[in-house]
Protein backbone atom coordinates (compact mmCIF):
# COMPACT_ATOMS: atom_id res chain seq x y z
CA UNK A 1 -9.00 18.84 5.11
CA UNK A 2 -12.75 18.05 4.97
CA UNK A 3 -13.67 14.53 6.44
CA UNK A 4 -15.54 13.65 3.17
CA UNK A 5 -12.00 14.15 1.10
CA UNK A 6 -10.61 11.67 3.30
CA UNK A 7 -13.11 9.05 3.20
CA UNK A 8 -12.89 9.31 -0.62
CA UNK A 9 -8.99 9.09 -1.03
CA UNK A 10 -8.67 6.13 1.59
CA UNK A 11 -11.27 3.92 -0.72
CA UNK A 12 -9.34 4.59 -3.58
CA UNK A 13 -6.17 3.59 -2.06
CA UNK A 14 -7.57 0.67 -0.54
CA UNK A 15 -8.84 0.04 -3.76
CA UNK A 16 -5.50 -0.35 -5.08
CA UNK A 17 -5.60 -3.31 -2.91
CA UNK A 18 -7.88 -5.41 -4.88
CA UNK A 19 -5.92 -5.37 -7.92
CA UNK A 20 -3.75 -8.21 -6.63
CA UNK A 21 -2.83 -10.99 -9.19
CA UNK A 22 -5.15 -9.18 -11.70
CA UNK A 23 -2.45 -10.27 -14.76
CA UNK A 24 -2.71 -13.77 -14.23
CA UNK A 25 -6.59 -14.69 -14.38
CA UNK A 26 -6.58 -12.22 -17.75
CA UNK A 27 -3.32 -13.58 -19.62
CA UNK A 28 -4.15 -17.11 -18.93
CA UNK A 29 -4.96 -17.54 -23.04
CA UNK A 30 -2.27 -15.16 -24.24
CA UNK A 31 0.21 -16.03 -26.40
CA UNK A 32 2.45 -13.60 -25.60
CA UNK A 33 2.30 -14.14 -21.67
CA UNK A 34 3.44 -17.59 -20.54
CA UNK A 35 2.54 -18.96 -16.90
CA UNK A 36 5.95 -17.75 -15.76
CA UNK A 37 5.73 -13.86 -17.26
CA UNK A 38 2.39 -13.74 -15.01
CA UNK A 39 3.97 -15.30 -11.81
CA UNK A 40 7.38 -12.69 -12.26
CA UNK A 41 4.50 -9.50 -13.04
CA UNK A 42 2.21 -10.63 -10.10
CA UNK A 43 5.10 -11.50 -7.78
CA UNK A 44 5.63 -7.92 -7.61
CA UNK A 45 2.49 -6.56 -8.07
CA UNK A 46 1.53 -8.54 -4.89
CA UNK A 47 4.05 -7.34 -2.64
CA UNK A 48 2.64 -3.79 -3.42
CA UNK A 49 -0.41 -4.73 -2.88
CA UNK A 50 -0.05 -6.46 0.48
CA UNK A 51 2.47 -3.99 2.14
CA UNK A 52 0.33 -0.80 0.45
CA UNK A 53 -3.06 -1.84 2.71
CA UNK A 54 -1.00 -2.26 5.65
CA UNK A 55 0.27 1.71 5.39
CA UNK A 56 -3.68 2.21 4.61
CA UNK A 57 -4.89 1.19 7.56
CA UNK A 58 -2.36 2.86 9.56
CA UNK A 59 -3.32 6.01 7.86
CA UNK A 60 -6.94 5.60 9.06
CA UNK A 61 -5.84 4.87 12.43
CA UNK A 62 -3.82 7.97 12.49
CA UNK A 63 -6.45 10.15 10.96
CA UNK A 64 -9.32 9.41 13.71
CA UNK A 65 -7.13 9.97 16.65
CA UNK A 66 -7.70 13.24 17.85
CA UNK A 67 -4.08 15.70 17.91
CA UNK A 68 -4.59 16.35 21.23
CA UNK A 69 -3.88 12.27 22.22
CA UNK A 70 -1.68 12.50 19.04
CA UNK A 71 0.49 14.93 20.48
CA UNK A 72 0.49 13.67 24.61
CA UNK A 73 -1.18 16.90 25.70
CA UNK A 74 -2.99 16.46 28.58
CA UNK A 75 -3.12 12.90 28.62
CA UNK A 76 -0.83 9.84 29.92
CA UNK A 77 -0.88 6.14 29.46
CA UNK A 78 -2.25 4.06 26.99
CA UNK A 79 -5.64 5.17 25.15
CA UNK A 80 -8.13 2.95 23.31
CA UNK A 81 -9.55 3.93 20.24
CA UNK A 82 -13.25 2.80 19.62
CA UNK A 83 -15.34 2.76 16.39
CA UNK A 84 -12.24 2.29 13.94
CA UNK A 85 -14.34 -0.56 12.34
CA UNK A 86 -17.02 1.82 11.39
CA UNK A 87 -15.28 4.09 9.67
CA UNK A 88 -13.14 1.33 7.46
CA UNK A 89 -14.22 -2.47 7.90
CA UNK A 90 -10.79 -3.68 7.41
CA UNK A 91 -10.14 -2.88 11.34
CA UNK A 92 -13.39 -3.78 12.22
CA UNK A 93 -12.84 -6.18 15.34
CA UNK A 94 -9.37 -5.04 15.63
CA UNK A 95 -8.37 -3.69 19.16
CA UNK A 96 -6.47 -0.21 18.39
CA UNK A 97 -4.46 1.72 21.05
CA UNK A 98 -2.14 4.44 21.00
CA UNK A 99 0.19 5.24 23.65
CA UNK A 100 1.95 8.81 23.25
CA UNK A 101 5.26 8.97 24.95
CA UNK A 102 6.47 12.42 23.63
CA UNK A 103 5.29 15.85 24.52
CA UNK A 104 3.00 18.48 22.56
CA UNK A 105 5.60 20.56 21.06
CA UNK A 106 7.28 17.14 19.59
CA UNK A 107 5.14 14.28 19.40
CA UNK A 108 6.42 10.61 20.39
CA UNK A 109 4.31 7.45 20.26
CA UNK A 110 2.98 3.93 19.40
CA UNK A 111 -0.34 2.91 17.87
CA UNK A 112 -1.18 -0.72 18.02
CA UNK A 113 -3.52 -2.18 15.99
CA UNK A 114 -4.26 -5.89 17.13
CA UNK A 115 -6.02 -8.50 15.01
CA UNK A 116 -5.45 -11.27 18.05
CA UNK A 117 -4.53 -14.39 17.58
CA UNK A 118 -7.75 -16.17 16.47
CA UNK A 119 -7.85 -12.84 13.74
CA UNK A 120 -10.90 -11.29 12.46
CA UNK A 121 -12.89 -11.89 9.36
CA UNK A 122 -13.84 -8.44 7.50
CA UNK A 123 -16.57 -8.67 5.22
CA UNK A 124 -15.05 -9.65 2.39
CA UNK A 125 -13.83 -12.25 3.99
CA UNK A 126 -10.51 -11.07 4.01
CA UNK A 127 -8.89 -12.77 7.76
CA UNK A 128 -6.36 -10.87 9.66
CA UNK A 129 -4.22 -11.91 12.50
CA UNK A 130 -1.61 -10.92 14.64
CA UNK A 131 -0.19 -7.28 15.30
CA UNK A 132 0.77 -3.36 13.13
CA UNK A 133 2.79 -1.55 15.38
CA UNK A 134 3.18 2.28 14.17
CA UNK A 135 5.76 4.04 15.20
CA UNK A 136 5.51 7.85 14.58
CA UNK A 137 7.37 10.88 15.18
CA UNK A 138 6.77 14.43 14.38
CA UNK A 139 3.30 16.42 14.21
CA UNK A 140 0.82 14.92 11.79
CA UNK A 141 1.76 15.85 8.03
CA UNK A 142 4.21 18.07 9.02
CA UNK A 143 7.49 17.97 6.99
CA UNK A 144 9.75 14.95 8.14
CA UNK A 145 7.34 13.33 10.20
CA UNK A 146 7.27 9.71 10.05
CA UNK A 147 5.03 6.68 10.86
CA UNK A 148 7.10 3.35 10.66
CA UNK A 149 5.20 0.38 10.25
CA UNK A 150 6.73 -3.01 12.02
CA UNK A 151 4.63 -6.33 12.06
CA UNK A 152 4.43 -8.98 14.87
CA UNK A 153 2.64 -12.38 13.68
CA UNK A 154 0.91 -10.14 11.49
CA UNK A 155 -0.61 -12.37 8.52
CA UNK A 156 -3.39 -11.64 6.02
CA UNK A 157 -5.44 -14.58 4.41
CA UNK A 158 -2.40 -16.66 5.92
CA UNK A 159 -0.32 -14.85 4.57
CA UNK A 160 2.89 -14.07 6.59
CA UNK A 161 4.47 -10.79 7.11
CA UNK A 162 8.19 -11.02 8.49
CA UNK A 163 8.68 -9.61 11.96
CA UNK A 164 11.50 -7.74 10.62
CA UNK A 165 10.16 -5.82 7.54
CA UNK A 166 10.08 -2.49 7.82
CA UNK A 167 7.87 0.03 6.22
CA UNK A 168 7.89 4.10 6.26
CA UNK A 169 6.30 6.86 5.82
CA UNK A 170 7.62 10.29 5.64
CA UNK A 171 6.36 13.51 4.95
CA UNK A 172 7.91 15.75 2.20
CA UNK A 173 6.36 18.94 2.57
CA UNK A 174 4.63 21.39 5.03
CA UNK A 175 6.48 23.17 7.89
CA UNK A 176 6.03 23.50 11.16
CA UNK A 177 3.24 25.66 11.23
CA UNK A 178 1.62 24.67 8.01
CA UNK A 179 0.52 20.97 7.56
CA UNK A 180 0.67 19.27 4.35
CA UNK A 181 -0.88 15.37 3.67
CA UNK A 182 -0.31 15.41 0.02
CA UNK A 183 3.06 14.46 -0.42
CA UNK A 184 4.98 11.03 0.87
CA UNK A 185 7.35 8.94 0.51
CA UNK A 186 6.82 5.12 1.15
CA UNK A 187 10.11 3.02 1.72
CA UNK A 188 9.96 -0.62 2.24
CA UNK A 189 13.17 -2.45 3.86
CA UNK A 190 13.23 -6.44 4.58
CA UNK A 191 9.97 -7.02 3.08
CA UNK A 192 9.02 -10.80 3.39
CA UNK A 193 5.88 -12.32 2.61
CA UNK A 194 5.83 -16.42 3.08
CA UNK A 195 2.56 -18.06 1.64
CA UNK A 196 0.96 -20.09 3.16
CA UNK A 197 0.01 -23.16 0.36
CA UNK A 198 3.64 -23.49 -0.75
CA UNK A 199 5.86 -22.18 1.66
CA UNK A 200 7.12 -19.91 -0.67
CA UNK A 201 8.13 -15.97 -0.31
CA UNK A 202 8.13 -12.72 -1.82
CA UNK A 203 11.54 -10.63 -1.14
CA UNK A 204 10.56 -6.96 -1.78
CA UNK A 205 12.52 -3.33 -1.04
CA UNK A 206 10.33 -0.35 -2.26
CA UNK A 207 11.09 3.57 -2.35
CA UNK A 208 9.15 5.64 -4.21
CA UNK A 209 7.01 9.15 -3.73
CA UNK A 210 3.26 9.52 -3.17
CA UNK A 211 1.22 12.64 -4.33
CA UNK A 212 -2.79 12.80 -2.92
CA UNK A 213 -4.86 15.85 -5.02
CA UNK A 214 -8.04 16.39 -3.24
CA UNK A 215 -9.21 18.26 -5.92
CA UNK A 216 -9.06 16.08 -8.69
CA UNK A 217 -9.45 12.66 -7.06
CA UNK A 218 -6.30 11.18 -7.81
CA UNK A 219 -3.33 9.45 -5.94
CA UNK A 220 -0.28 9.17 -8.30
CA UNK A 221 2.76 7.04 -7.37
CA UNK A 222 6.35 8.65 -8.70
CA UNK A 223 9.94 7.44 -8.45
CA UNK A 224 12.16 8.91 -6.15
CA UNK A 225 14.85 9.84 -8.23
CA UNK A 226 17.95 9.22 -6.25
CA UNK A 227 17.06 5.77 -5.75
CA UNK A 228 18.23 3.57 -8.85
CA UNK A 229 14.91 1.84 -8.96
CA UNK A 230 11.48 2.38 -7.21
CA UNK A 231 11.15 -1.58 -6.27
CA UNK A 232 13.68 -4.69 -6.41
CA UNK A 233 13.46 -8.39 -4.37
CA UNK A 234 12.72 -12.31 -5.35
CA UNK A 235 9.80 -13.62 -6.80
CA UNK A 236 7.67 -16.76 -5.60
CA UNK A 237 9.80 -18.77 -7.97
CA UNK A 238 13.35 -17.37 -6.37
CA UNK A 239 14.00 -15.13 -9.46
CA UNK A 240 15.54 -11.44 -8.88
CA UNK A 241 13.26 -8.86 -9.96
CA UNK A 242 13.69 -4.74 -10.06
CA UNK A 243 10.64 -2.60 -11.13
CA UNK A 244 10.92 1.19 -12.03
CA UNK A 245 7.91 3.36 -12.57
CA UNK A 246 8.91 4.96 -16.12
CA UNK A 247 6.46 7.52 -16.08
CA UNK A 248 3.92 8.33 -12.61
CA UNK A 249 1.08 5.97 -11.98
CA UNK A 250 -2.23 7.81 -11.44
CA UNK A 251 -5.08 6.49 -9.39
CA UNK A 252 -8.47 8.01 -9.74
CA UNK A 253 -11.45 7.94 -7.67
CA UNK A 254 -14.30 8.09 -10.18
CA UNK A 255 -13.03 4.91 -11.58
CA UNK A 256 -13.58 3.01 -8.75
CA UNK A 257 -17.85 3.37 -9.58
CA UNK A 258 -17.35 1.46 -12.30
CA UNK A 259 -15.00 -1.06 -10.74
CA UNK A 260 -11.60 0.23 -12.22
CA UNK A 261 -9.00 -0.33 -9.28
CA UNK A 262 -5.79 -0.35 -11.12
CA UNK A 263 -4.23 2.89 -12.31
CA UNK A 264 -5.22 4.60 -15.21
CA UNK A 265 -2.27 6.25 -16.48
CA UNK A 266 1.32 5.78 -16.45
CA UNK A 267 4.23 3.10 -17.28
CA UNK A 268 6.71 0.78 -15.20
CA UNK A 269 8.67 -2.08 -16.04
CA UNK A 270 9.16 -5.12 -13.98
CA UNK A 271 12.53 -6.84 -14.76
CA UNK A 272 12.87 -10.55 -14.08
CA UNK A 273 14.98 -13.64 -14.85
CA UNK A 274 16.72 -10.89 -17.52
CA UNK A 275 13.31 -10.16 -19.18
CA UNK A 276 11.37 -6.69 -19.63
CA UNK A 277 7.91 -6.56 -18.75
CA UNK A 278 6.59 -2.41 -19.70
CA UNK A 279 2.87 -1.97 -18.32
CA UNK A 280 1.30 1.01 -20.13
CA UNK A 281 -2.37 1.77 -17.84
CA UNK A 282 -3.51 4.07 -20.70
CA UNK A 283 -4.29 7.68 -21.14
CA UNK A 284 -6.65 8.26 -18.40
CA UNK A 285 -9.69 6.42 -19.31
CA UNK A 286 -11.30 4.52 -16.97
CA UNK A 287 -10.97 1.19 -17.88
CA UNK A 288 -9.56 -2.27 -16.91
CA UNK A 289 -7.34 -2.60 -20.16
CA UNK A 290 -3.38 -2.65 -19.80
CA UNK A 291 -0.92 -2.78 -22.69
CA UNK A 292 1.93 -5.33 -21.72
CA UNK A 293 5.53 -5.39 -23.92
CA UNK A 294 7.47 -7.95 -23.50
CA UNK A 295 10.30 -9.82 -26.12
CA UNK A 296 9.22 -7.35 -28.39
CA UNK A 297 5.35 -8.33 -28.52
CA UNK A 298 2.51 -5.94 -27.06
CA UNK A 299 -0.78 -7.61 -25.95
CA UNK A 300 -3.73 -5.56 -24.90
CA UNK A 301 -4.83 -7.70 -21.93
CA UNK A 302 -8.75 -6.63 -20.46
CA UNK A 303 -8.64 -7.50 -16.66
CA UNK A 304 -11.84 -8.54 -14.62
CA UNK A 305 -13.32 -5.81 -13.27
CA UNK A 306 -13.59 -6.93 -9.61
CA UNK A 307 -9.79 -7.46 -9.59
CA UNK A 308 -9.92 -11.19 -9.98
């Protein structure tokens, strides 16, 4: 896989990051959106987002340590890895280790990425404190290999991560021999996220499939279809909520030029407090327009292009 490939498919899933609470600023005005529709549709669409640039970063921290200190061959101890920050500003500042504890044939180890306690300020101003410990197991992108994402007094803009969410990643395809990054699965178990104004939390379990194509530029998020939905937790205002992606979400990454972060295909439905919210992103266009059904009205809602 050519360095430039992953450089481009990182910034458009970090991308997907800045498309948190993009529904509320644009469906302020709408009559078919009250203030409670937009907290129940953000509610989940910020747990996503949150979790989602966690697993991001951990993929970049994975992909610039060599296999050789991957794997434990030849080396022992723990192993500092410098110039993270250059290559993705998130973990600029961050200290990032990883101590391999397996052997070459079947790879065992920790990375830690540490933010400190005092955090760091990226340049979007975005602060980070506390600790992502990665777990892996398994060759890199190798079928059934895992990285496992746990959080100590990890926190993002102040807000809180529980110490006991869990989050995975596991490879679907490839074999021993014959590597394969393009298809994942992301499961999220005890998700927690406790803000910091109100006090109040985001409950969030997530399973669903990921599929990277390198040659068209696009990351596309699928159900897994022996799970009976592909999200499901509490909203900020203690209401249940379930969300199943109806038909695959695709990413691309010549939208993100013209400030398109959201997907730009696909449908899911966000269920809360009994009501249906369907999100239709379109045909494929790049654009920041979503279609939103709910109670039997449609409103074509334009979002801000920088996500806010």
């Amino acid at each position: 896989m050519k360095m430039k490939n992953v450089t481009t498919m990182k910034n458009l899933s970090a991308a997907m990051v800045a498309g948190i609470l993009i529904l509320a600023s644009c469906a302020k005005n709408n009559d078919v959106l009250n203030s409670g529709d937009t907290q129940n549709v953000n509610s989940e669409s910020a747990a996503d987002s949150y979790t989602s640039e966690t697993s991001d970063m951990a993929d970049v921290a994975a992909s610039a340590i060599t296999n050789t200190q991957y794997n434990g061959g030849r080396v022992a101890g723990t192993i500092t890895i410098n110039g993270l920050g250059d290559k993705d500003g998130r973990l600029k500042g961050a200290n990032v280790t990883i101590t391999p504890t397996g052997t070459k044939d079947s790879p065992v180890g920790t990375i830690k990425i540490d933010f400190g306690t005092t955090g760091t300020t990226d340049a979007n101003g975005v602060v980070r404190k506390g600790v992502i410990l990665i777990l892996y197991s398994g060759k890199k992108n190798i079928a059934q290999s895992y990285r496992e994402l746990h959080y100590d007094g990890y926190s993002r803009n102040g807000v809180a991560f529980d110490n006991n969410m869990v989050f995975r990643n596991t490879y679907l395809a490839g074999t021993s021999t014959q590597p394969d990054s393009t298809h994942f699965r992301h499961a999220l178990d005890g998700g927690k996220l406790t803000f910091p104004s109100d006090g109040t939390t985001i409950v969030r379990q997530a399973n669903y499939d990921v599929t990277i194509d390198y040659v068209a530029k696009t990351l596309t998020l699928s159900a897994n279809t022996v799970k009976l939905h592909s999200a499901s937790g509490t909203t900020r205002a203690g209401k249940d909520y379930t969300m199943d992606i109806n038909t695959p979400l695709v990413y691309k990454v010549e939208c993100l030029a013209t400030k398109v972060y959201i997907a730009v295909s696909g449908k899911k439905t966000i269920t809360a407090n009994k009501i249906d919210y369907t999100i239709d992103y379109g045909d494929g266009t790049c654009d920041n327009t979503v279609t939103i059904t709910v109670g039997g009205k449609t409103a074509t809602i334009t979002v801000n292009g920088d996500g806010n």
